[in-house]
C-alpha atoms as a PDB file:
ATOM      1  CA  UNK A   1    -134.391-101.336-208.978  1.00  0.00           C
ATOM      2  CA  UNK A   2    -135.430-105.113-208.584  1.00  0.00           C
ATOM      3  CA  UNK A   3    -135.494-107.201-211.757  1.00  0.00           C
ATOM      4  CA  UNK A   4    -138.843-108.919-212.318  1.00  0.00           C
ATOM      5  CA  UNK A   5    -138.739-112.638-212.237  1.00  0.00           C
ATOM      6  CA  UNK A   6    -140.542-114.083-215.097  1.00  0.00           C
ATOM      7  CA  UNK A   7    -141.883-117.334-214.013  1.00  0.00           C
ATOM      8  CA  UNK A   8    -140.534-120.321-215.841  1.00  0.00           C
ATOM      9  CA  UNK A   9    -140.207-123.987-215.715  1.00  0.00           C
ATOM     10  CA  UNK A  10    -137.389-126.530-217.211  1.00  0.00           C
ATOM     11  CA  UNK A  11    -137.059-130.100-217.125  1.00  0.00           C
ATOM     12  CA  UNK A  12    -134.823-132.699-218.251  1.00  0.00           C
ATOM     13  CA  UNK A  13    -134.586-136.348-217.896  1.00  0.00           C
ATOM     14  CA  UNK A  14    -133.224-139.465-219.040  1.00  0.00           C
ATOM     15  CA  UNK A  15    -134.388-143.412-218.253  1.00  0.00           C
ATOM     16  CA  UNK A  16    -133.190-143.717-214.566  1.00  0.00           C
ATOM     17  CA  UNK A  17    -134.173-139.549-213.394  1.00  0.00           C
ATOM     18  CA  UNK A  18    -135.831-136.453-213.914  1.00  0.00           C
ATOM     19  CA  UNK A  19    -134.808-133.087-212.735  1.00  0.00           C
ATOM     20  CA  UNK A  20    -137.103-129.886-213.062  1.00  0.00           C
ATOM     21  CA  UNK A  21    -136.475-126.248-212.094  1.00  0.00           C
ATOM     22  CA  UNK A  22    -139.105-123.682-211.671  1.00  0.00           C
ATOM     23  CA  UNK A  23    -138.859-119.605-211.080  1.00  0.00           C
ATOM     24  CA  UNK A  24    -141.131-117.929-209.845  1.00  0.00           C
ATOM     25  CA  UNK A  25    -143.492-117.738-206.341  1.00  0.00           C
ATOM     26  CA  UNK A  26    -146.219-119.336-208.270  1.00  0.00           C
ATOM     27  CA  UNK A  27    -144.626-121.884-209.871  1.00  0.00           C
ATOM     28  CA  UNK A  28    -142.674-123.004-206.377  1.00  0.00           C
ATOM     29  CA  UNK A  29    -146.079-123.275-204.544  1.00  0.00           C
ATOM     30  CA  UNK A  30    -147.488-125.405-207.373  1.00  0.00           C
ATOM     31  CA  UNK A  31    -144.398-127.689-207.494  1.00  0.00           C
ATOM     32  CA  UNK A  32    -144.592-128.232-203.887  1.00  0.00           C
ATOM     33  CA  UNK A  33    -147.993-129.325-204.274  1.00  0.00           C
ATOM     34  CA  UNK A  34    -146.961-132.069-206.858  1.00  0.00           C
ATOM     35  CA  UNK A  35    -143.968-133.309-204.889  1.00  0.00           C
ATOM     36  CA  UNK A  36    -146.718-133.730-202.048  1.00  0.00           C
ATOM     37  CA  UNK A  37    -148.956-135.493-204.579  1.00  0.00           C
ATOM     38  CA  UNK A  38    -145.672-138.093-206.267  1.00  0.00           C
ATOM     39  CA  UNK A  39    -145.014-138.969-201.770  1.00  0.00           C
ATOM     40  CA  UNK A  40    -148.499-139.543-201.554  1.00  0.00           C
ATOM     41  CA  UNK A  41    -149.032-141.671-204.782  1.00  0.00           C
ATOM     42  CA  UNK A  42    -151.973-139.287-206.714  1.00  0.00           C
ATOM     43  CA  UNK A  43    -149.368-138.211-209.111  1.00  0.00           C
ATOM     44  CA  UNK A  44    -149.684-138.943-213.313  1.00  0.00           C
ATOM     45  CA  UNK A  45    -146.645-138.796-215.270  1.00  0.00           C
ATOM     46  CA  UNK A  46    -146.761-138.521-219.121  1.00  0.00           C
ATOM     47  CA  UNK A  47    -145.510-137.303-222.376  1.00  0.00           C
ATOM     48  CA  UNK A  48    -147.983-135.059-224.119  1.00  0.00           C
ATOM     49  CA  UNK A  49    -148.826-134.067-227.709  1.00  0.00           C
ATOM     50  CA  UNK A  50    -147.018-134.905-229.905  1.00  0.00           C
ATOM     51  CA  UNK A  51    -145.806-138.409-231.221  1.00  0.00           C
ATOM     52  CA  UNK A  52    -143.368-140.609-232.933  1.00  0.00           C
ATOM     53  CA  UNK A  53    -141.842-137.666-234.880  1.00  0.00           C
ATOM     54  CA  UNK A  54    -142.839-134.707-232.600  1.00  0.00           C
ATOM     55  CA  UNK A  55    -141.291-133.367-229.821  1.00  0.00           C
ATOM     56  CA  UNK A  56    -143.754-133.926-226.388  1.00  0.00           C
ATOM     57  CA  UNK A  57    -143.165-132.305-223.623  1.00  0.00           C
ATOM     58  CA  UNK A  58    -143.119-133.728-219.873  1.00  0.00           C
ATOM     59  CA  UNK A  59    -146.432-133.649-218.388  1.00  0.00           C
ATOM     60  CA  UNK A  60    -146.906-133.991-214.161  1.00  0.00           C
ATOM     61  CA  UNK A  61    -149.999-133.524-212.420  1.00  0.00           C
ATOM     62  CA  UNK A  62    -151.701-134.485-209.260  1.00  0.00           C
ATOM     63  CA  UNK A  63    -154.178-137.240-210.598  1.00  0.00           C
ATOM     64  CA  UNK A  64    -157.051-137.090-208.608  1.00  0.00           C
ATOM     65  CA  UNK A  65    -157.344-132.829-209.660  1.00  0.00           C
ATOM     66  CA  UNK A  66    -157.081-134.686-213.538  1.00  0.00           C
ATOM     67  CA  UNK A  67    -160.235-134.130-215.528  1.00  0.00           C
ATOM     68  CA  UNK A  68    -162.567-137.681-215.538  1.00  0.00           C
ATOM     69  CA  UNK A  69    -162.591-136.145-219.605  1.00  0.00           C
ATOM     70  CA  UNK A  70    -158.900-137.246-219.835  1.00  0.00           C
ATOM     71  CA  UNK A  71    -158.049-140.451-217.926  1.00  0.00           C
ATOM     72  CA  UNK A  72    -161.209-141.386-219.549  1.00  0.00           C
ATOM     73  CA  UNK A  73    -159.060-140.768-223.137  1.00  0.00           C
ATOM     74  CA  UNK A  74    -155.960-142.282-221.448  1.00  0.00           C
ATOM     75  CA  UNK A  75    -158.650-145.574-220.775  1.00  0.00           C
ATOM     76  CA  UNK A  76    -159.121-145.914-224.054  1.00  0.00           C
ATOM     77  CA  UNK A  77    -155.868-145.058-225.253  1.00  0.00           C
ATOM     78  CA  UNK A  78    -154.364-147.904-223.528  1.00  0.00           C
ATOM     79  CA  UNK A  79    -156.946-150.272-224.661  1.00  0.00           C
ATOM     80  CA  UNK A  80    -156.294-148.896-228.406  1.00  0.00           C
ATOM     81  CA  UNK A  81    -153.066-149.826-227.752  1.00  0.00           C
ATOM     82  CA  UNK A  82    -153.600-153.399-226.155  1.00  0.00           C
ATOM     83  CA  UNK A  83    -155.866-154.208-229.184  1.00  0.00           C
ATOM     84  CA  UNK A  84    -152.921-152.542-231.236  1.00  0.00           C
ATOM     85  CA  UNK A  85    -150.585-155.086-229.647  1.00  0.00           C
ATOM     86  CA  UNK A  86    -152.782-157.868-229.994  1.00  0.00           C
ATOM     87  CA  UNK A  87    -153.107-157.261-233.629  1.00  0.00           C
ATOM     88  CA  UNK A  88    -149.279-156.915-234.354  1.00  0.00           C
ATOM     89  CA  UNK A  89    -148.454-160.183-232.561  1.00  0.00           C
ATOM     90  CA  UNK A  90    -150.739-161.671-234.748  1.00  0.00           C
ATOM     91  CA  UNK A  91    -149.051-160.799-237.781  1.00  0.00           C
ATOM     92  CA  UNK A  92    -146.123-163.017-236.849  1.00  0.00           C
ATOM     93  CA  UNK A  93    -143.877-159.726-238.730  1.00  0.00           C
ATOM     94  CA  UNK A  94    -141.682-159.935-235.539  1.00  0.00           C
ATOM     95  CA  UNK A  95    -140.227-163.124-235.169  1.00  0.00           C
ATOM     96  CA  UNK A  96    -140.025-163.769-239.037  1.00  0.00           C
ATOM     97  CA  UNK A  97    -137.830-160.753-239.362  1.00  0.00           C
ATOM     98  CA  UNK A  98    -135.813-161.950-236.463  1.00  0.00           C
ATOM     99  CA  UNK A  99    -135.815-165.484-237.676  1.00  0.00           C
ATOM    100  CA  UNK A 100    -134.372-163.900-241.384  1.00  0.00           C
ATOM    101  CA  UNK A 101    -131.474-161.354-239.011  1.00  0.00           C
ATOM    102  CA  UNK A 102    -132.822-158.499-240.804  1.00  0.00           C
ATOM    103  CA  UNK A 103    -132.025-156.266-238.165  1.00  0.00           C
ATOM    104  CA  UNK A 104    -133.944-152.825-237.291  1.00  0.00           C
ATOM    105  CA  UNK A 105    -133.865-150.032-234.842  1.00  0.00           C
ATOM    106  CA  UNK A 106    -137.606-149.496-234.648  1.00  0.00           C
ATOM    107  CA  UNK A 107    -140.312-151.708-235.999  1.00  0.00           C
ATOM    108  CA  UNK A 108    -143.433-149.929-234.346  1.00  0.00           C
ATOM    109  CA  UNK A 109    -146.884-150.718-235.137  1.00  0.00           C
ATOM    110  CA  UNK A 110    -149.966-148.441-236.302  1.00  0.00           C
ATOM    111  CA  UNK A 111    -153.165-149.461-237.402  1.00  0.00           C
ATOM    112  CA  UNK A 112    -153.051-148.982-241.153  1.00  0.00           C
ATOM    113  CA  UNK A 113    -153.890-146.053-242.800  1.00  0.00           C
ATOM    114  CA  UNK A 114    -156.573-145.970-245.065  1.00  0.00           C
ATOM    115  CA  UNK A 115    -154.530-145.044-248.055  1.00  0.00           C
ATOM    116  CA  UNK A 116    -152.698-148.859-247.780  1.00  0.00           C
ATOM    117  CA  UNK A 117    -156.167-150.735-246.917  1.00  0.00           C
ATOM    118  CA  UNK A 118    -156.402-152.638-249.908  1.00  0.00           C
ATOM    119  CA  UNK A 119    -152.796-153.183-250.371  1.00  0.00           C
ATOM    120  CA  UNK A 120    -152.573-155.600-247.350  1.00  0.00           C
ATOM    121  CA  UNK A 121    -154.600-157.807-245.768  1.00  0.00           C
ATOM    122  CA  UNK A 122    -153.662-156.882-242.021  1.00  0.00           C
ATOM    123  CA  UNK A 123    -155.256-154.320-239.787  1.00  0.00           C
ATOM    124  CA  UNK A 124    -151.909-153.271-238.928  1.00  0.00           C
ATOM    125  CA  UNK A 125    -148.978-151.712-240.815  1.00  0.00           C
ATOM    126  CA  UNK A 126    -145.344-150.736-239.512  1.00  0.00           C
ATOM    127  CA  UNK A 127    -142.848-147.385-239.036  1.00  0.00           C
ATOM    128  CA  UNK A 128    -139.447-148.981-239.957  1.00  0.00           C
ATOM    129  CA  UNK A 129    -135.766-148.040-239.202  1.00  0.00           C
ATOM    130  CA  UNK A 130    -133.478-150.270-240.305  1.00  0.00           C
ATOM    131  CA  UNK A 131    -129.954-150.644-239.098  1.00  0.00           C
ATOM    132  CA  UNK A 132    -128.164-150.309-241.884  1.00  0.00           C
ATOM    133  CA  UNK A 133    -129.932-147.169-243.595  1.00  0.00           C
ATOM    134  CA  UNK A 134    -127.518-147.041-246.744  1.00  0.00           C
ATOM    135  CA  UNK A 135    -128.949-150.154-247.748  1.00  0.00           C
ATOM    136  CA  UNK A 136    -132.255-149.827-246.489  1.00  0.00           C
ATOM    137  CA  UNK A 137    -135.332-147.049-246.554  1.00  0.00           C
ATOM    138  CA  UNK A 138    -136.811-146.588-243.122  1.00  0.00           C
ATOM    139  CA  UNK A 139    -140.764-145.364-243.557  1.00  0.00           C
ATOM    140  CA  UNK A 140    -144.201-147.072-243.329  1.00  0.00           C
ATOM    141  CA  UNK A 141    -144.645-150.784-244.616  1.00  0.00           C
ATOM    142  CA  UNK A 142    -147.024-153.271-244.958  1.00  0.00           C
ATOM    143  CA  UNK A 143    -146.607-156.737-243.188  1.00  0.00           C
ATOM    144  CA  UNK A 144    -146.253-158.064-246.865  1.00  0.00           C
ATOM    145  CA  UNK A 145    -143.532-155.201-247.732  1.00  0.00           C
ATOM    146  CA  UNK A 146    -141.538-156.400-244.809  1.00  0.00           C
ATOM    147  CA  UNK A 147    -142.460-159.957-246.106  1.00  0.00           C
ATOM    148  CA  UNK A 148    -140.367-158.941-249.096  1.00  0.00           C
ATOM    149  CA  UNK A 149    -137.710-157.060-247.490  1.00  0.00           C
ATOM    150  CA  UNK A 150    -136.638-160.665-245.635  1.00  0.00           C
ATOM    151  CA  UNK A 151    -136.265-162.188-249.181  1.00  0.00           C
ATOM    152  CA  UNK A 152    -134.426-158.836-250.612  1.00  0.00           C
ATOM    153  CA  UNK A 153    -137.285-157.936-252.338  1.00  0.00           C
ATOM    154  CA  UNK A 154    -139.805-154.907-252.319  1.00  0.00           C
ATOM    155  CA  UNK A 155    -139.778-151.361-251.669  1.00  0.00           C
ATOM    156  CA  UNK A 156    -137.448-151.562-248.532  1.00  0.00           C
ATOM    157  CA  UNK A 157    -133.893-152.498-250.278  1.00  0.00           C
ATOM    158  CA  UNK A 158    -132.626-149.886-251.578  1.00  0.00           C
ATOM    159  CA  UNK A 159    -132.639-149.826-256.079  1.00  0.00           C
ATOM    160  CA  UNK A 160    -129.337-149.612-257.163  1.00  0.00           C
ATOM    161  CA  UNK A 161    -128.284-146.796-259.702  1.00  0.00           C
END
């Protein structure tokens, strides 16, 4: 007796390649399709869902099949995100922690949340992860926390016991 094959798909990648597998008739003829669509240019690459503490999974379709719904959300995604940009420049946050060689793994802005509105006066507030993380708590702060944190001050040194 045959054994069903249960169609599946698996990817992996890393910053220079990408490698997927499919199983399954279905699955083969749809891959073929894309790999016709990345020679040909109509091809969208992405991470979907989640975010900076989710896993997303590897998204590739043939762009011009794409709904206008969603590269209209991608449109303004990326135009959040240039605004987003804009505004973190602006804060100057960057090259005054550089400046003080506080150093950080990830300083990655959000637009503030409304919780921490009236604690600073920037439209923008910041995940941290410090380098050294005995000494320092990684989380969301202000530009006026991190302010503090070049001076040794505020909620990002850690209290000692």
């Amino acid at each position: 007796m045959k054994e069903a094959v249960v169609p599946q798909i698996a990817c992996a990648w890393d910053e220079d390649e990408f490698a997927l597998l499919v199983c399954g008739k279905d699955l083969v003829d749809k891959l073929q399709q894309v790999h016709e669509a990345l020679k040909k240019g109509d091809a969208a690459i992405w991470l979907g869902g989640g975010g900076v503490f989710q896993r997303s999974g590897f998204c590739l379709a043939i762009y011009s099949l794409l709904p206008e719904s969603v590269i209209t959300q991608w449109k303004e995604y990326y135009e959040d995100q240039n605004r987003l940009k804009k505004a973190s420049a602006e804060t100057g946050i960057g090259g005054k922690l550089q400046k003080a060689k506080v150093g950080y793994c990830a300083l990655s802005p959000s637009w503030v949340f409304e919780d921490k509105k009236t604690s600073t006066k920037y439209s923008v507030i910041y995940w941290l992860n410090p380098i050294e993380q005995e000494m320092y708590n990684s989380g969301w702060f202000t530009v006026e926390e991190l302010e503090q944190w070049i001076k040794g001050k505020g909620p990002i040194p850690m209290k000692k016991d």
